[in-house]
Each structure stands twice: as structure tokens, then as C-alpha cells.
N, C-alpha and C. Protein backbone atom coordinates (compact mmCIF):
# COMPACT_ATOMS: atom_id res chain seq x y z
N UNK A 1 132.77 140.56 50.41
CA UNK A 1 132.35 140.59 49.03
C UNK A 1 132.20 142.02 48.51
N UNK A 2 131.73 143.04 49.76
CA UNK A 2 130.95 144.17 48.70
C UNK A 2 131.40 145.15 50.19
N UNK A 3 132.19 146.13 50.10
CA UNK A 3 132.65 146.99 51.00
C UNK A 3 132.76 148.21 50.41
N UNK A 4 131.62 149.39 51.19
CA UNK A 4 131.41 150.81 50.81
C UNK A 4 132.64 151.65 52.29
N UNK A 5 134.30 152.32 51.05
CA UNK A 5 134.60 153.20 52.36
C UNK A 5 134.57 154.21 52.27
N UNK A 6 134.14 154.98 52.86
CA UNK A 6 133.92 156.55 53.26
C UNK A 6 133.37 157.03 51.81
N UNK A 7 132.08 156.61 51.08
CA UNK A 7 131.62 157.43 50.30
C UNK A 7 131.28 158.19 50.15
N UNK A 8 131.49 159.55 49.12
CA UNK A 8 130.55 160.31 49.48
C UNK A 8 130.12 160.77 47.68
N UNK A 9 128.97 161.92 47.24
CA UNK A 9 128.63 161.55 46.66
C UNK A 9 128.44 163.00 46.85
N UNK A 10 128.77 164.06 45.87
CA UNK A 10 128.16 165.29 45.62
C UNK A 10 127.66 165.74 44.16
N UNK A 11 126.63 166.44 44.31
CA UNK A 11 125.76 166.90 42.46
C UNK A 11 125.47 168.44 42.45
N UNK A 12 126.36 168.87 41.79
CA UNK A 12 126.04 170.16 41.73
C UNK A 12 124.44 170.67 41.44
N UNK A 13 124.59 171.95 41.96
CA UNK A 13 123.08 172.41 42.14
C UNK A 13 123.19 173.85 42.18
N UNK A 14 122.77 174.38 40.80
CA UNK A 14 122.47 175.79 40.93
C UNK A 14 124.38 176.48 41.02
N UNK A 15 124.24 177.21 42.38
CA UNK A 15 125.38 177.80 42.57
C UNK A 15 125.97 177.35 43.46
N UNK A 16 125.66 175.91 44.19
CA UNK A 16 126.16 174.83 45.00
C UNK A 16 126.32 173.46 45.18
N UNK A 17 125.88 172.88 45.96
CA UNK A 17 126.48 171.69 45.58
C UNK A 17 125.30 170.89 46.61
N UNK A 18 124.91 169.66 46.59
CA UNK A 18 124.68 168.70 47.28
C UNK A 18 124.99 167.70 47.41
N UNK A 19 124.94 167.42 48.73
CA UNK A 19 125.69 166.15 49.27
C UNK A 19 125.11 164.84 49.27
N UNK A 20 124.86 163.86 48.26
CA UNK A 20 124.07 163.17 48.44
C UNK A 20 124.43 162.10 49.76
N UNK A 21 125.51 161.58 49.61
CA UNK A 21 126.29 160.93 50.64
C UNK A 21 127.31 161.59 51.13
N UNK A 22 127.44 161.28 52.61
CA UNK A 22 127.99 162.28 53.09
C UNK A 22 129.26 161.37 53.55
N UNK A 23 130.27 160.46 53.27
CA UNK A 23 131.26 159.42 53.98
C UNK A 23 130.16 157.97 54.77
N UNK A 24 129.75 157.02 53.54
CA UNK A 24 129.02 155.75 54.05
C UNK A 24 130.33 155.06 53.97
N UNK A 25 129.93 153.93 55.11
CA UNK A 25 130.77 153.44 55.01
C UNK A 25 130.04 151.72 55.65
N UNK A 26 130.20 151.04 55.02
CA UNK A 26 129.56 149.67 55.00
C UNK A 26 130.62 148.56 54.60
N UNK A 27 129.91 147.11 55.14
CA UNK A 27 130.70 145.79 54.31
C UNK A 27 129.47 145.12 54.59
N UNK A 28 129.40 144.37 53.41
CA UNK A 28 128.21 143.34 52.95
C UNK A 28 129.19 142.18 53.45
N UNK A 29 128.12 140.91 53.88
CA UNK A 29 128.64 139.57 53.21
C UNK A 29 128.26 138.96 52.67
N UNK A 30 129.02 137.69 51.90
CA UNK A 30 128.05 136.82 51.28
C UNK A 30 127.04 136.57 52.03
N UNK A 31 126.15 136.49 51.24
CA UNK A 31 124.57 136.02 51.77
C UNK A 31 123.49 136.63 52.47
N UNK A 32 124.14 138.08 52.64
CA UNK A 32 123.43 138.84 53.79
C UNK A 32 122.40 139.31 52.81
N UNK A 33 121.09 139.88 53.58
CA UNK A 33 119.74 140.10 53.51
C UNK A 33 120.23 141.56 53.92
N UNK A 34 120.03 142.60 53.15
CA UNK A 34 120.02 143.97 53.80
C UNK A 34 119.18 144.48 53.84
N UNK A 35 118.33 145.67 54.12
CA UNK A 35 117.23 146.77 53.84
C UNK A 35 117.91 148.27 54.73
N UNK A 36 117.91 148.69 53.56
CA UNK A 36 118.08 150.05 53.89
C UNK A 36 117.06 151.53 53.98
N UNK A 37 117.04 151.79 54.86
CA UNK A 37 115.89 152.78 55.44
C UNK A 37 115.90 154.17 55.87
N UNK A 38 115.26 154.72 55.56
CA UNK A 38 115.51 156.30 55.89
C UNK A 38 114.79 157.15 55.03
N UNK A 39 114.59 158.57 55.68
CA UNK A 39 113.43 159.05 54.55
C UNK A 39 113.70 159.37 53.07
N UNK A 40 112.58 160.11 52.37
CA UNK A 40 113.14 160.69 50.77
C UNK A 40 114.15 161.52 51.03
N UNK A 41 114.69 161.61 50.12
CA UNK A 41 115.49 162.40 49.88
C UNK A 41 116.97 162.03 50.19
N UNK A 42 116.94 161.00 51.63
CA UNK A 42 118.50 160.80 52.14
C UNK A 42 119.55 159.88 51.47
N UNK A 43 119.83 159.67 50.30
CA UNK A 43 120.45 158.93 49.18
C UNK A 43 120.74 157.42 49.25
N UNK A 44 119.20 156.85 49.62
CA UNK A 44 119.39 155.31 49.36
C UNK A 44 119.63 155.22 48.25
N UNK A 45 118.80 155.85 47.09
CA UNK A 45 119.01 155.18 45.94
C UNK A 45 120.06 155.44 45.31
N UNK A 46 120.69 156.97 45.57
CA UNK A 46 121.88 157.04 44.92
C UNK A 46 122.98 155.56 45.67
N UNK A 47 123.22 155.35 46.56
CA UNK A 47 123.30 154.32 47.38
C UNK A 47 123.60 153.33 46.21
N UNK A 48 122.39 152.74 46.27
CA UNK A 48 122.16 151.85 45.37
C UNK A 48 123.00 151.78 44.01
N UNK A 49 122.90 153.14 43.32
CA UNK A 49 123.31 153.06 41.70
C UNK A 49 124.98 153.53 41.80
N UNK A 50 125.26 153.53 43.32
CA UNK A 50 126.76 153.40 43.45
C UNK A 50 127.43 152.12 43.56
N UNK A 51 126.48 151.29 44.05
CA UNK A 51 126.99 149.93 44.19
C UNK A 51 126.57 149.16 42.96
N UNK A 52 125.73 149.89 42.49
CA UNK A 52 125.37 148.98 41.00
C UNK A 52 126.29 149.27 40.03
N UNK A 53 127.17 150.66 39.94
CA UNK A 53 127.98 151.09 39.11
C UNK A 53 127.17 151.68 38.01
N UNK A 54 125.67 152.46 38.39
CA UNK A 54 124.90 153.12 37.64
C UNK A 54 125.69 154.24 37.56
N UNK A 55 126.46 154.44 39.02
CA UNK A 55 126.64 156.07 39.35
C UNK A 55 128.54 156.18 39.61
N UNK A 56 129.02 157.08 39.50
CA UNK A 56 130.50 157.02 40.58
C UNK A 56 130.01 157.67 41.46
N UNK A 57 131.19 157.53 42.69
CA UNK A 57 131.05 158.43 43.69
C UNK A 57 131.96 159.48 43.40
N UNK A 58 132.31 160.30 44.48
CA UNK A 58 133.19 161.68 44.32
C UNK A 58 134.08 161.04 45.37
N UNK A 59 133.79 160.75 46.21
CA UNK A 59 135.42 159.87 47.17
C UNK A 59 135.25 159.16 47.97
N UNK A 60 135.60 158.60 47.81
CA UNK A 60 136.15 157.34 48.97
C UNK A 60 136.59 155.65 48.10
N UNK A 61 135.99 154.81 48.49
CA UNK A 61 136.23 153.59 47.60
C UNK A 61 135.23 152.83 47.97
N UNK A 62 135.04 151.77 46.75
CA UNK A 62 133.57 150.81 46.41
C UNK A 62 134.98 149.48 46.26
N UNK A 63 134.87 148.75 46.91
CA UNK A 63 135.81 147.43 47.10
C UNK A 63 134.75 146.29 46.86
N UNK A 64 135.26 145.22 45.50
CA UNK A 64 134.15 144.25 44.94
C UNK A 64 135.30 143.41 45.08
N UNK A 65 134.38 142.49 45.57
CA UNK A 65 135.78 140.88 45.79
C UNK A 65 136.87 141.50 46.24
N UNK A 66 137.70 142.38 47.08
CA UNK A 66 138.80 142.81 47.52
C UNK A 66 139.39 143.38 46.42
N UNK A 67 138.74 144.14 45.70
CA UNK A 67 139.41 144.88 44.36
C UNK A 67 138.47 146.22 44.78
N UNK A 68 139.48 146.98 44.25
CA UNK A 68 138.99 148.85 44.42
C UNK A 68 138.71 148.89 43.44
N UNK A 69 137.26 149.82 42.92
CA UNK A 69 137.12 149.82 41.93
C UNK A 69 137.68 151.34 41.14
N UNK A 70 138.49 152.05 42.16
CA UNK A 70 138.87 153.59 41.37
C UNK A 70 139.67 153.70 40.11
N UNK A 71 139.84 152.52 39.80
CA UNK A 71 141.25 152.33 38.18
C UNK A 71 139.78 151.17 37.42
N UNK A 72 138.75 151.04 38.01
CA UNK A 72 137.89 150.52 36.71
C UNK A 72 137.58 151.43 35.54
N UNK A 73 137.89 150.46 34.22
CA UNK A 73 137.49 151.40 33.10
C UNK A 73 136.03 150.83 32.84
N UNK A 74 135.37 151.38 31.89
CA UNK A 74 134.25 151.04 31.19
C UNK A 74 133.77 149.65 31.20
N UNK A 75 134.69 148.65 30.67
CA UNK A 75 134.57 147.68 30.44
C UNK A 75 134.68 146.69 31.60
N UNK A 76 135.20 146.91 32.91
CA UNK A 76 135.47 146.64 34.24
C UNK A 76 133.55 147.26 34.76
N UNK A 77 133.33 147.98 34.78
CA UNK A 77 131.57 148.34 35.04
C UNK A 77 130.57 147.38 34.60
N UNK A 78 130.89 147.21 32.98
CA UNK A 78 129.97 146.78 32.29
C UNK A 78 130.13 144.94 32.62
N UNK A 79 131.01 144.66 32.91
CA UNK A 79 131.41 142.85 33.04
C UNK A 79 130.60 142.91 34.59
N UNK A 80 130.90 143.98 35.41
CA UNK A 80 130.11 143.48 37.10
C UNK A 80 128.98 144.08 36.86
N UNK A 81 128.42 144.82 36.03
CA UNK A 81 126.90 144.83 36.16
C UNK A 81 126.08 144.14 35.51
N UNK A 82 127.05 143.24 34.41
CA UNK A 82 126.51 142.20 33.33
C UNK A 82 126.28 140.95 34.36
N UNK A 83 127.26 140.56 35.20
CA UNK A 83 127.37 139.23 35.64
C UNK A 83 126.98 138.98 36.73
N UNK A 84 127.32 140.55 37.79
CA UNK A 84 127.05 140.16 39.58
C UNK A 84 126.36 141.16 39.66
N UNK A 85 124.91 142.20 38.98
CA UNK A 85 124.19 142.61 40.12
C UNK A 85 122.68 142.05 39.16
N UNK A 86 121.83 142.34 39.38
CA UNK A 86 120.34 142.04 39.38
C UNK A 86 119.69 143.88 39.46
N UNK A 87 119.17 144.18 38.90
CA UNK A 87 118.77 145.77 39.17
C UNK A 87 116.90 145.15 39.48
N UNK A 88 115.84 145.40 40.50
CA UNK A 88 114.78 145.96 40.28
C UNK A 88 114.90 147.93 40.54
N UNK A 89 114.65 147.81 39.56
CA UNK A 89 114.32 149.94 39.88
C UNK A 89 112.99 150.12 40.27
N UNK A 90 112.76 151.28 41.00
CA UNK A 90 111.81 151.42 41.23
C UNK A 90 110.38 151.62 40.35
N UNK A 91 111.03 152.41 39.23
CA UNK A 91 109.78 152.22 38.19
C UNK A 91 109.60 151.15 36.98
N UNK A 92 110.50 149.62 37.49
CA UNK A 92 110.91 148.81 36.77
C UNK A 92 111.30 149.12 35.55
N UNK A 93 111.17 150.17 35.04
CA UNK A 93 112.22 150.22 33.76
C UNK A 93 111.64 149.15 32.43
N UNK A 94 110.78 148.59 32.62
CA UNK A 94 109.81 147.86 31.46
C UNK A 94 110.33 148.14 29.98
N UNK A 95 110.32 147.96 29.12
CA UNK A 95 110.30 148.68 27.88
C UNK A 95 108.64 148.22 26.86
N UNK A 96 107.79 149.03 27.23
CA UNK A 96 106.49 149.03 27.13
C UNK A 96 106.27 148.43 25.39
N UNK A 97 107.26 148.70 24.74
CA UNK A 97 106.25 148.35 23.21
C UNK A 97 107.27 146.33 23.06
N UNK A 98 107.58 146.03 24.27
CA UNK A 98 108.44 144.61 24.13
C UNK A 98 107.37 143.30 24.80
N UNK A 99 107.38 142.36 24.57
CA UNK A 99 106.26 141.32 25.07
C UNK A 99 107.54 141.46 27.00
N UNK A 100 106.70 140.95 27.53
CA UNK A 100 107.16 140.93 28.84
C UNK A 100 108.45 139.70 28.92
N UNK A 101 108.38 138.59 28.06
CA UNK A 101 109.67 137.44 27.25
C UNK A 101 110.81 138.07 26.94
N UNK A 102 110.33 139.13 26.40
CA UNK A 102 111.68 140.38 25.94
C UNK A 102 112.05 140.75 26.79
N UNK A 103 111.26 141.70 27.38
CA UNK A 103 112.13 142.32 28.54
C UNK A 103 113.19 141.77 29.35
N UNK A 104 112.61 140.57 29.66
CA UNK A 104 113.64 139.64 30.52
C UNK A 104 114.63 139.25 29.76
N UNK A 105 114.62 138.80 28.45
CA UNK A 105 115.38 138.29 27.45
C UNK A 105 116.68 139.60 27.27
N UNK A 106 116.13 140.59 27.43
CA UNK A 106 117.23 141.95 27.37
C UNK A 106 118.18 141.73 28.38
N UNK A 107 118.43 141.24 29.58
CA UNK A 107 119.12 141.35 30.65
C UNK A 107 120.37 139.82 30.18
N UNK A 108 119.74 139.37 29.26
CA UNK A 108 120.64 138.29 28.86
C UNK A 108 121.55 138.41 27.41
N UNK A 109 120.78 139.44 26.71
CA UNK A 109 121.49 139.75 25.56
C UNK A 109 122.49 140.64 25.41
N UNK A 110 122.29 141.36 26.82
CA UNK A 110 123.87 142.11 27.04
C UNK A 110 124.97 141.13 27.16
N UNK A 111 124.36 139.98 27.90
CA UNK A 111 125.57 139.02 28.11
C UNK A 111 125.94 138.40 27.63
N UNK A 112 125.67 138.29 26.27
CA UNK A 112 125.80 137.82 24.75
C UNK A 112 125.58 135.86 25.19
N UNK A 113 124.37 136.25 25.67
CA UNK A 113 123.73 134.62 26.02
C UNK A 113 122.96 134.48 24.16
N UNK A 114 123.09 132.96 23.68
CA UNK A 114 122.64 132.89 22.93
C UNK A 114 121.49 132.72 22.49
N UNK A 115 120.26 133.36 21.62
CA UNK A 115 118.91 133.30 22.07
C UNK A 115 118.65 132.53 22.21
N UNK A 116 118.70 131.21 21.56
CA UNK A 116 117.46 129.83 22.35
C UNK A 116 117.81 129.67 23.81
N UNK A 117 119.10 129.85 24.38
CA UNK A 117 119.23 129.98 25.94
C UNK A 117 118.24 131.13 26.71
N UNK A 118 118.95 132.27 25.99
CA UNK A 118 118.08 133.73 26.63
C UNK A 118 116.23 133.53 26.51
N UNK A 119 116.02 132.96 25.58
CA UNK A 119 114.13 132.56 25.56
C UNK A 119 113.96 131.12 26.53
N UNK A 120 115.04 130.31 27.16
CA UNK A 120 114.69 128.94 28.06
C UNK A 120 115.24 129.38 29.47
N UNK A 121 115.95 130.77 29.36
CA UNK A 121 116.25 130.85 30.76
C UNK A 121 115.18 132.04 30.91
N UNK A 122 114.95 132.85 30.30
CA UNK A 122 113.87 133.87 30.78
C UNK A 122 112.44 133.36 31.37
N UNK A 123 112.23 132.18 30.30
CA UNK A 123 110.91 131.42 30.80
C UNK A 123 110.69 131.22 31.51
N UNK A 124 112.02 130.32 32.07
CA UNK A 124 112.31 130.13 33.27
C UNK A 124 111.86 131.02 34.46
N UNK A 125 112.35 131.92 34.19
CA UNK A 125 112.34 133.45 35.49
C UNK A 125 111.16 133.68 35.58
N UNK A 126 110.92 133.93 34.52
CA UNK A 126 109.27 133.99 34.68
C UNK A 126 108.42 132.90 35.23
N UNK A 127 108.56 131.97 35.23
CA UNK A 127 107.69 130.61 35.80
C UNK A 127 107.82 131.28 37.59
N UNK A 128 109.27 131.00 37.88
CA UNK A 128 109.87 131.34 39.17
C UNK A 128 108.80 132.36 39.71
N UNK A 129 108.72 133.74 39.02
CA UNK A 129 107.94 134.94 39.28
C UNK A 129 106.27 134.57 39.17
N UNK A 130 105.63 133.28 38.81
CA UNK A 130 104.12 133.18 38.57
C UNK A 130 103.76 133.73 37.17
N UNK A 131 104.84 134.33 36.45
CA UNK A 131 103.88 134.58 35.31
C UNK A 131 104.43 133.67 33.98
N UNK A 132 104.07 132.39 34.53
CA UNK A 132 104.89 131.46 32.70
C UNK A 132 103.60 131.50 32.23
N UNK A 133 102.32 132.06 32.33
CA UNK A 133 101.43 132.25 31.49
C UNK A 133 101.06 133.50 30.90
N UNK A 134 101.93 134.56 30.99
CA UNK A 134 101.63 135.83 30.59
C UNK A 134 103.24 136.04 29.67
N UNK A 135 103.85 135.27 29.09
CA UNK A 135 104.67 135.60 28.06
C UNK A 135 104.77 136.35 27.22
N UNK A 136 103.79 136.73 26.71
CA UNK A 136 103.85 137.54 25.59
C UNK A 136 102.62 138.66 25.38
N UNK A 137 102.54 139.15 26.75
CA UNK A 137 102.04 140.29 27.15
C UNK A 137 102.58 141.49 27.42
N UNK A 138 102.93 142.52 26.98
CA UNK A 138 102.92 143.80 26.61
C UNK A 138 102.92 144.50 28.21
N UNK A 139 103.89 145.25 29.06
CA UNK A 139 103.54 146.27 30.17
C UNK A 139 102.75 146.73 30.69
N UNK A 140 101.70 147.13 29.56
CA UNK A 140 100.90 147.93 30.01
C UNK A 140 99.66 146.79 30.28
N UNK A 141 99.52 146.17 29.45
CA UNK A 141 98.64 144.77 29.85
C UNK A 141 98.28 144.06 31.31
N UNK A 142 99.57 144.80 31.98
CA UNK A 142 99.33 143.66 33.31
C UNK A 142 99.45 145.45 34.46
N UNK A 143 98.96 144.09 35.97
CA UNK A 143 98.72 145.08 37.04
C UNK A 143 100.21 145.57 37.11
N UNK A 144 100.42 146.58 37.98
CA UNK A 144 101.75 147.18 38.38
C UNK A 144 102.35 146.15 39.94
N UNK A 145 101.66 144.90 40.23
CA UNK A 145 102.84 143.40 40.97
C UNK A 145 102.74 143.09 39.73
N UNK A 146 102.29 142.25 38.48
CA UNK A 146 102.79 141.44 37.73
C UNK A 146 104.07 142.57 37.33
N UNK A 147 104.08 143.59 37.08
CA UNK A 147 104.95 144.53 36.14
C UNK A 147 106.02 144.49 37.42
N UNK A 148 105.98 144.37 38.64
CA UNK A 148 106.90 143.91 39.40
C UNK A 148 107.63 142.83 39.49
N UNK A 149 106.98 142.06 39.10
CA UNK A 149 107.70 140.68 39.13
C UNK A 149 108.18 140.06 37.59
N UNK A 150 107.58 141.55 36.58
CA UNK A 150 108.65 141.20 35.55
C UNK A 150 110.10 141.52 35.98
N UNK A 151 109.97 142.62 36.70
CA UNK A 151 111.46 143.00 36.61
C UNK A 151 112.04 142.35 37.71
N UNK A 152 111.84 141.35 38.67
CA UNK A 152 112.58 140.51 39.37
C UNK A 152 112.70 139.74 38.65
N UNK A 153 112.11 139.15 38.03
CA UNK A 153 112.61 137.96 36.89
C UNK A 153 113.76 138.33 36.06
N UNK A 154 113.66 139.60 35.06
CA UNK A 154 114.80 140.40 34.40
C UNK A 154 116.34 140.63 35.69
N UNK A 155 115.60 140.56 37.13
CA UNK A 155 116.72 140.59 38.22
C UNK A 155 117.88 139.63 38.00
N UNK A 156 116.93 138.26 37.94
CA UNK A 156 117.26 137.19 38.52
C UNK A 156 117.81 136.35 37.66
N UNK A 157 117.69 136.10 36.36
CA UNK A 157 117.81 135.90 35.18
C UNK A 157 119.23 135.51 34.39
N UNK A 158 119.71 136.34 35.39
CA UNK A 158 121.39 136.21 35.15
C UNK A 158 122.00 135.35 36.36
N UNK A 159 121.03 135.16 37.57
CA UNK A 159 121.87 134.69 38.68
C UNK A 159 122.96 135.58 39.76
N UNK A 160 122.53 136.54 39.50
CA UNK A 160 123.42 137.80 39.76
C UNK A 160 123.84 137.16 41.47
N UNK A 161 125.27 137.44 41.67
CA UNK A 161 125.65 137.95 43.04
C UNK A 161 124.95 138.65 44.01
N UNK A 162 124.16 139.51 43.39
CA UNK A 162 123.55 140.60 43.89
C UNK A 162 122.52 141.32 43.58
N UNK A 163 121.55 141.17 44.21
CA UNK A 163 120.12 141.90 43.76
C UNK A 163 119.58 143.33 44.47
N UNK A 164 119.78 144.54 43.24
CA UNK A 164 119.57 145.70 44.48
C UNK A 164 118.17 145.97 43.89
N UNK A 165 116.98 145.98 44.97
CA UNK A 165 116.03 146.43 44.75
C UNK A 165 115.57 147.81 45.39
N UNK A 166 114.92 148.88 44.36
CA UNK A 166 114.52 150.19 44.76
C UNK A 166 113.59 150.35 45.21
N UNK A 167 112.90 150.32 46.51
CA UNK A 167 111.74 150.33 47.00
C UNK A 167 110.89 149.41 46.36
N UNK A 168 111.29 148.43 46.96
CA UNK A 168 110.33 146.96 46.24
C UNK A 168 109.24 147.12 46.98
N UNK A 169 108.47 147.76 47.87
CA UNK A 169 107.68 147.46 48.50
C UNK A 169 106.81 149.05 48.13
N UNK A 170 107.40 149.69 47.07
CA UNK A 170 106.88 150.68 46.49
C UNK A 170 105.33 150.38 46.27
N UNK A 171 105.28 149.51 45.19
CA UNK A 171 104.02 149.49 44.55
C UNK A 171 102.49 148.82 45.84
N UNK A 172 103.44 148.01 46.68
CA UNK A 172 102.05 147.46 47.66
C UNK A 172 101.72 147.95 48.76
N UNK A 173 99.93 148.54 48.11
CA UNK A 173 99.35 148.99 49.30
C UNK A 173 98.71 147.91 50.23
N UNK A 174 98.75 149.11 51.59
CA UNK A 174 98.75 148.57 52.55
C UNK A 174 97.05 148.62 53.29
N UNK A 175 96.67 148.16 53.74
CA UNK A 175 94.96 147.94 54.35
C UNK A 175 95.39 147.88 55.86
N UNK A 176 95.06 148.74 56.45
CA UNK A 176 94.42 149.06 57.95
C UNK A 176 92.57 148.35 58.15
């Protein structure tokens, strides 16, 4: 389904360059459970917003369904990040002045879902996530798990192929 070859990933810096990825090279399958690990700095997340098509790489190839994606235009990005991925980011990405209905409702209006669908399937997501009673609550209103599990709902919402989450396990502390 989802095959990373020899990526690599450089960002200029100053009067040089960094390497975020240095030649990854991976194959997903359907259905697989991944977690990827390693300290700051070592480019999971760029990782991530390469396979999400947040980011390009600098070389190698990103192969989706047995298609290369190096001749995708714009509109080839925007159809696989509309249809097959799910984004949680790490700072969920909220849009703070929107009821939390919205937010989720945004991940469907790119996909030119029609609103009475986009307000019966978001509800939806939200029920799924525990919060079908906090609809029309505002970001800042809720703890930072509910503000987590808005944006798995906004994940999920579409049914995505693929759900890349950015340190989902960011926000929960841990008790010794």
C-alpha cells in the first residue's frame, strides 16, 4: 500500500544544509499498526509530513498503491490527502475561534461533503471520540485529551486509509 525508497530529505541551514532523512527506506501494509521511535530531532515527523504529502522529499520515491508519486501534481496531493490520510498533529491544529462541530466539519468540507452529511458524520466522530456532548464548545474550553480527541475525530472523519499521528502520546502524563 504505502512504500518509502531511499528517502532522503535535506533543509538548508545558514551556509549548509541538513539532513533530515538520510535514505529511509520502508513498506507498510494494509492494516499494519506502526510506531515510530527515536529521539528529537531525528525526523519522525518530517517522516510523517512526507508520507502525508505535507512535505516533498529531495530523493528517492514515496510509492502509494504501486504508483510513484515523483510526476504528482498539486491536485494528485490534494485528492490523497483529502481521501487516504487522517492527520493528528501534534499540537492538533484546532482552529480556536470554531465550535469543536467545526473543526471536525473542516476535514469534510475540503472534500466537498455536503453539509447536512459533514454535521451527521462529524457527530458521529465525535460520539466515537466520547465527546457527542461537547459539540459546540470552543478549544480552549476543554482539557488538552478532549482537544485530543477532537483531532482524532477530525482524523477519522473521512475514513482515511491512513492515520498518521504526531506524538499522540504527547499530551499524557505519566504517574510513577
Amino acid at each position: 500500500m504505502l512504500e518509502l525508497k531511499n528517502i532522503k530529505k535535506d533543509y538548508p541551514a545558514g551556509d549548509g544544509t541538513v539532513h533530515a532523512l538520510k535514505g529511509v527506506s520502508l513498506k507498510f501494509r494494509d492494516n499494519d499498526f506502526v510506531s515510530i521511535l527515536g529521539p528529537s530531532g531525528c525526523g519522525k515527523t518530517t517522516m510523517l509530513n512526507i508520507i502525508g504529502g505535507l512535505d516533498q522529499y529531495t530523493e528517492g520515491d514515496l510509492i502509494i498503491n504501486g504508483r510513484s508519486t515523483k510526476d504528482f501534481k498539486d491536485r494528485d496531493w490534494d485528492a490523497y490527502r483529502n481521501h487516504s490520510i487522517g492527520f493528528v498533529f501534534q499540537s492538533y491544529n484546532l482552529i480556536p475561534h470554531q465550535t469543536v462541530l467545526r473543526n471536525v466539519e473542516l476535514a469534510l468540507t475540503l472534500s466537498g461533503v455536503s453539509k447536512s452529511e459533514r454535521k451527521r458524520r462529524a457527530k458521529e466522530a465525535l460520539e466515537r471520540v466520547g465527546l457527542g456532548t461537547q459539540l459546540n464548545k470552543r478549544p480552549a474550553e476543554m482539557s488538552g485529551g478532549q482537544m485530543q480527541r477532537v483531532a482524532i475525530a477530525r482524523a477519522i472523519v473521512n475514513n482515511p486509509d491512513i492515520i498518521l499521528a504526531d506524538e499522540p502520546t504527547g499530551g499524557v502524563k505519566l504517574v510513577a
